[in-house]
C-alpha atoms as a PDB file:
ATOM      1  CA  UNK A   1    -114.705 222.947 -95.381  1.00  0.00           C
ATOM      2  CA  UNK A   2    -112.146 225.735 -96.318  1.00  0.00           C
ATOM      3  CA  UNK A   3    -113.401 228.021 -93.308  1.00  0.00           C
ATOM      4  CA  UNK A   4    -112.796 225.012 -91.018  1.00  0.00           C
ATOM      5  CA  UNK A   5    -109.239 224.213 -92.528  1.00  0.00           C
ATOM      6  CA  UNK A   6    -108.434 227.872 -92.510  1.00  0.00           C
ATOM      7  CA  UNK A   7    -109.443 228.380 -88.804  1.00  0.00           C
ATOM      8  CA  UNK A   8    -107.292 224.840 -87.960  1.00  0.00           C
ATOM      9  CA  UNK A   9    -104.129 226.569 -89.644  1.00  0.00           C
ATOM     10  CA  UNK A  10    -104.874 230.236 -88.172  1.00  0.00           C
ATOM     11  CA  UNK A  11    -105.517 228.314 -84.402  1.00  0.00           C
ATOM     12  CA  UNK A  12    -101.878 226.644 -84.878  1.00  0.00           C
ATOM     13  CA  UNK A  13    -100.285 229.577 -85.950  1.00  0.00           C
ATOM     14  CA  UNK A  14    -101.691 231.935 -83.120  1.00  0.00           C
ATOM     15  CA  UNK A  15    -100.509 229.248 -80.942  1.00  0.00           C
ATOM     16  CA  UNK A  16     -97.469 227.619 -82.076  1.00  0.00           C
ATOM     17  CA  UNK A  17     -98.759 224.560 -82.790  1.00  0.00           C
ATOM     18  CA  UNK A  18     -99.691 224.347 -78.708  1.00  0.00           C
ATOM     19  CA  UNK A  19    -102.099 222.000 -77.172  1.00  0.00           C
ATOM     20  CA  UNK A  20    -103.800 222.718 -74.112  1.00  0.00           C
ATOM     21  CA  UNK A  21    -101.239 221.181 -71.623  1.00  0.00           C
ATOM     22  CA  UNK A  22    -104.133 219.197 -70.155  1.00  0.00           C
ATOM     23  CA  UNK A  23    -104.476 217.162 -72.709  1.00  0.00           C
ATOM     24  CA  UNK A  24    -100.995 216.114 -71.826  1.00  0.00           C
ATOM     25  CA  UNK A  25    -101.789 215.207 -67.870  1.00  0.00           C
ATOM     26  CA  UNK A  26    -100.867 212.229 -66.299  1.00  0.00           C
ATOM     27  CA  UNK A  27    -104.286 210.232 -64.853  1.00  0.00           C
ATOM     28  CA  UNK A  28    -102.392 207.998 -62.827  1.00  0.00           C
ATOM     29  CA  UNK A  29    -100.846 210.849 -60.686  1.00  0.00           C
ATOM     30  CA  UNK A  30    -103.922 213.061 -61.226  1.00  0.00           C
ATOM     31  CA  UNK A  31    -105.913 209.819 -59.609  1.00  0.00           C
ATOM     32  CA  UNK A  32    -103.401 209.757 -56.668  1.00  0.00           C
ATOM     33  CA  UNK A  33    -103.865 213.779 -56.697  1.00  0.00           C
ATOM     34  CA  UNK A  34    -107.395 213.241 -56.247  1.00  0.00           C
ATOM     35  CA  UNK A  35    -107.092 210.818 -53.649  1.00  0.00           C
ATOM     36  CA  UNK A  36    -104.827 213.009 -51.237  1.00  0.00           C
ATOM     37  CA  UNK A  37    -106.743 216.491 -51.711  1.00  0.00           C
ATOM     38  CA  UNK A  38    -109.962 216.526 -53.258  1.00  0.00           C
ATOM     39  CA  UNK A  39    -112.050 212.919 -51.560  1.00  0.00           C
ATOM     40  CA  UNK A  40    -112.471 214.838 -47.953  1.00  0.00           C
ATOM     41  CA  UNK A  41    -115.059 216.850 -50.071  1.00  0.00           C
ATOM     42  CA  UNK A  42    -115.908 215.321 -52.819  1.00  0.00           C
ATOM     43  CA  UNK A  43    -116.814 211.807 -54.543  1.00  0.00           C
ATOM     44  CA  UNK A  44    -116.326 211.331 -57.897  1.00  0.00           C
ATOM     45  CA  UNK A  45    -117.927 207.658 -58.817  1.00  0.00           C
ATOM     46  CA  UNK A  46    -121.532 207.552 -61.441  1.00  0.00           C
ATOM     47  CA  UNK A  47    -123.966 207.803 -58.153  1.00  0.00           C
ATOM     48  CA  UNK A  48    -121.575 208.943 -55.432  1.00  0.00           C
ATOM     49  CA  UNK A  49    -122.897 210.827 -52.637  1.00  0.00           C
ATOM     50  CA  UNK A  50    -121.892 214.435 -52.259  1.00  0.00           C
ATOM     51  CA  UNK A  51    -119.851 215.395 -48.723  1.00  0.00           C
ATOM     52  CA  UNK A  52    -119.077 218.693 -48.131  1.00  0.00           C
ATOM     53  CA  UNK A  53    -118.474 219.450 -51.697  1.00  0.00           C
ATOM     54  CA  UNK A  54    -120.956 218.005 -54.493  1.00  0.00           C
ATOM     55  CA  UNK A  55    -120.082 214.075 -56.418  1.00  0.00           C
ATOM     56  CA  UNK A  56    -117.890 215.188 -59.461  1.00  0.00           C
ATOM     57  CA  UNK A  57    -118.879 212.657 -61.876  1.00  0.00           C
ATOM     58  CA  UNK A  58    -119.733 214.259 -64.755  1.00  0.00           C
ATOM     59  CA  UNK A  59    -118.241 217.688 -64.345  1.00  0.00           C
ATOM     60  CA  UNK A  60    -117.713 218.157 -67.814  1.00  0.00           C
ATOM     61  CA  UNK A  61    -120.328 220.157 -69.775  1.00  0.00           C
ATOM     62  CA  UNK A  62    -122.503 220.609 -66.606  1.00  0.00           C
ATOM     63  CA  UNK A  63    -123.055 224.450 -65.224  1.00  0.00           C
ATOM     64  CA  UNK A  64    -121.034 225.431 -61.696  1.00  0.00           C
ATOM     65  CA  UNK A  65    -123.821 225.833 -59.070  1.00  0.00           C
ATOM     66  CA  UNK A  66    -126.684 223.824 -60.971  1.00  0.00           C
ATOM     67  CA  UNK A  67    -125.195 220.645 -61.755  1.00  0.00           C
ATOM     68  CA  UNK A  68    -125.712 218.036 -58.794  1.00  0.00           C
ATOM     69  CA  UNK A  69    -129.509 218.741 -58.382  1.00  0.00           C
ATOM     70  CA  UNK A  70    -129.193 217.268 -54.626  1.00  0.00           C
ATOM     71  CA  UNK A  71    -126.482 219.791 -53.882  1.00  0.00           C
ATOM     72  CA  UNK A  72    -128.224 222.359 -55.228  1.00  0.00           C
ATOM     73  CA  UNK A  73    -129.134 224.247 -51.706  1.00  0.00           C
ATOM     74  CA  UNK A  74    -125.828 223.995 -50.724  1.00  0.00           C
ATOM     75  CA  UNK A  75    -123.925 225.662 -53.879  1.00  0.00           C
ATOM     76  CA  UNK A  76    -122.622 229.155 -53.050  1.00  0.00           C
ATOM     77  CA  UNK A  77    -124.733 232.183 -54.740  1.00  0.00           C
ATOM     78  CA  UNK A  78    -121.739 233.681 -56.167  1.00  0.00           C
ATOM     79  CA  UNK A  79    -121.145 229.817 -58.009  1.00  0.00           C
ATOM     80  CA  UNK A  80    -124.391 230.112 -59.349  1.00  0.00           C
ATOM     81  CA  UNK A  81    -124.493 232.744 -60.147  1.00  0.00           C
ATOM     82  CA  UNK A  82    -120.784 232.844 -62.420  1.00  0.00           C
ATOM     83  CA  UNK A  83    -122.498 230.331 -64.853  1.00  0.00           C
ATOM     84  CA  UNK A  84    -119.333 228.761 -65.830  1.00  0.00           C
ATOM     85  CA  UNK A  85    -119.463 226.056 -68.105  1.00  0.00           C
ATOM     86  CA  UNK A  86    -116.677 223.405 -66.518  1.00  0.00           C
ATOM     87  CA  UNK A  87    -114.245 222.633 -69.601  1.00  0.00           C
ATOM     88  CA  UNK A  88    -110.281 222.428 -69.104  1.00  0.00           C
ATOM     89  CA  UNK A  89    -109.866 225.931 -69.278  1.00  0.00           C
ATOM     90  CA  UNK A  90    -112.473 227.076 -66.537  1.00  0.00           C
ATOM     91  CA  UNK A  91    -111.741 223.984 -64.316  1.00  0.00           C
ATOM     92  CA  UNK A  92    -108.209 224.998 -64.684  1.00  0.00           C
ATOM     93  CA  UNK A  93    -108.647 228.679 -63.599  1.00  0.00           C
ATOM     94  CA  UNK A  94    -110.782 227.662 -60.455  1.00  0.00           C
ATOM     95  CA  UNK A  95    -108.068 225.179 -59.295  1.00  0.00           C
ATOM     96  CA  UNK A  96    -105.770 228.029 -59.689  1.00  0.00           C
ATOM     97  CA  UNK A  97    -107.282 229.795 -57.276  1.00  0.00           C
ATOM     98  CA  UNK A  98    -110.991 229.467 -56.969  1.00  0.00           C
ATOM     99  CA  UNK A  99    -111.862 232.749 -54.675  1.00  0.00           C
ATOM    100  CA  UNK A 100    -110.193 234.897 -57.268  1.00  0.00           C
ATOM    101  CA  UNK A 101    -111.798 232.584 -60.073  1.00  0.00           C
ATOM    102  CA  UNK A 102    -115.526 233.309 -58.429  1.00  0.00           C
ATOM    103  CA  UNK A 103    -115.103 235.440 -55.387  1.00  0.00           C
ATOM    104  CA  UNK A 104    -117.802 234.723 -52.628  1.00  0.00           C
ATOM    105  CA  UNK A 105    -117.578 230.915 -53.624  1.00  0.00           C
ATOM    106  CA  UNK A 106    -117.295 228.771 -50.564  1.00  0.00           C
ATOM    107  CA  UNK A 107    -114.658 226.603 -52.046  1.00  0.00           C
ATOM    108  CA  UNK A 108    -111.498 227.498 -50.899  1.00  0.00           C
ATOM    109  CA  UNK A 109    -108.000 225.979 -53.268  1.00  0.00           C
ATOM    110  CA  UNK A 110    -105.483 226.760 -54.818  1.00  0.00           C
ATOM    111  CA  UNK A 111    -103.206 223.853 -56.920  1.00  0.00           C
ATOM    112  CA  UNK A 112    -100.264 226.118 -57.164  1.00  0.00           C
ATOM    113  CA  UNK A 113     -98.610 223.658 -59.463  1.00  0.00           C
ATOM    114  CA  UNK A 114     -99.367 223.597 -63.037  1.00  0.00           C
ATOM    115  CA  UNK A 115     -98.318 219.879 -63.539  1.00  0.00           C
ATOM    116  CA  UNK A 116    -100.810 219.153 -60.573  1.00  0.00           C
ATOM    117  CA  UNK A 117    -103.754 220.817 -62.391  1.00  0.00           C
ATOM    118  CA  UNK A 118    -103.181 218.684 -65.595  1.00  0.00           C
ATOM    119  CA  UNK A 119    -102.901 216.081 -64.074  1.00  0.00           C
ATOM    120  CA  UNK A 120    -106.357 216.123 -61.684  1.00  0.00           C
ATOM    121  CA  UNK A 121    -108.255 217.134 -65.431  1.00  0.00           C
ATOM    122  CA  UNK A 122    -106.309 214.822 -67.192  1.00  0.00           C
ATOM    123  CA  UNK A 123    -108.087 212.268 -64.272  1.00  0.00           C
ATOM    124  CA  UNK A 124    -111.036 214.175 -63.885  1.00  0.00           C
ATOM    125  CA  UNK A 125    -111.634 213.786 -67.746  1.00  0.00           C
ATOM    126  CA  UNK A 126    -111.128 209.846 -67.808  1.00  0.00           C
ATOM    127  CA  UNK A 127    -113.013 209.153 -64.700  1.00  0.00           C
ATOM    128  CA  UNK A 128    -116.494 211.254 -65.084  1.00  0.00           C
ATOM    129  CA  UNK A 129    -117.545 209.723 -68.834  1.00  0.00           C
END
């Protein structure tokens, strides 16, 4: 119990006391994010079909490239083969800029915006459980 107190303190103090800014999205605009950019390609409701870009629910936890078993033909090699765990941090980084985040993936974006990227985990966290 000590180690996991000690680690809590030394985390804070390495960080300021800083929580990931996702954490601090907004759904609502991360919904209405989702809505205007990301349903061309992809569906995010329990069941969804995929379109050109495989159903989201349940991105979090589940392995780029292997996670939608009835996309799985259609995944980029370079995808599967990154074997990135999607979490805020790696979603985060491939909305940055996904070529430089896997290069060779056949998903092409880039969220310039910070605020925007909290905002579509913030939604994509809520809406996939």
């Amino acid at each position: 119990m000590k180690h996991i107190i000690a680690t809590a303190v030394l985390t804070l103090a390495l960080t300021g006391g800083a929580v990931t800014a996702h954490a601090e999205g907004d759904v609502k605009a991360g919904a209405k994010f989702f809505k205007s950019r990301c349903t061309a390609c992809h569906t995010i409701d329990e069941g969804g079909k995929n379109k050109v870009g495989p159903n989201l629910f349940g991105v979090f936890g589940g392995t780029a490239g292997k996670r939608v078993a009835s996309f799985e033909k259609r995944y980029s090699k370079a995808l599967k083969k990154s074997g990135i765990v999607w979490n805020e941090e790696t979603l985060n980084s491939f909305l940055t800029n996904s070529k430089a985040a896997v290069p060779k993936t056949k998903m092409a974006i880039k969220v310039k915006k910070e605020k925007d990227r909290e905002n579509l985990i913030a939604y994509l966290k809520t809406a996939v459980k």
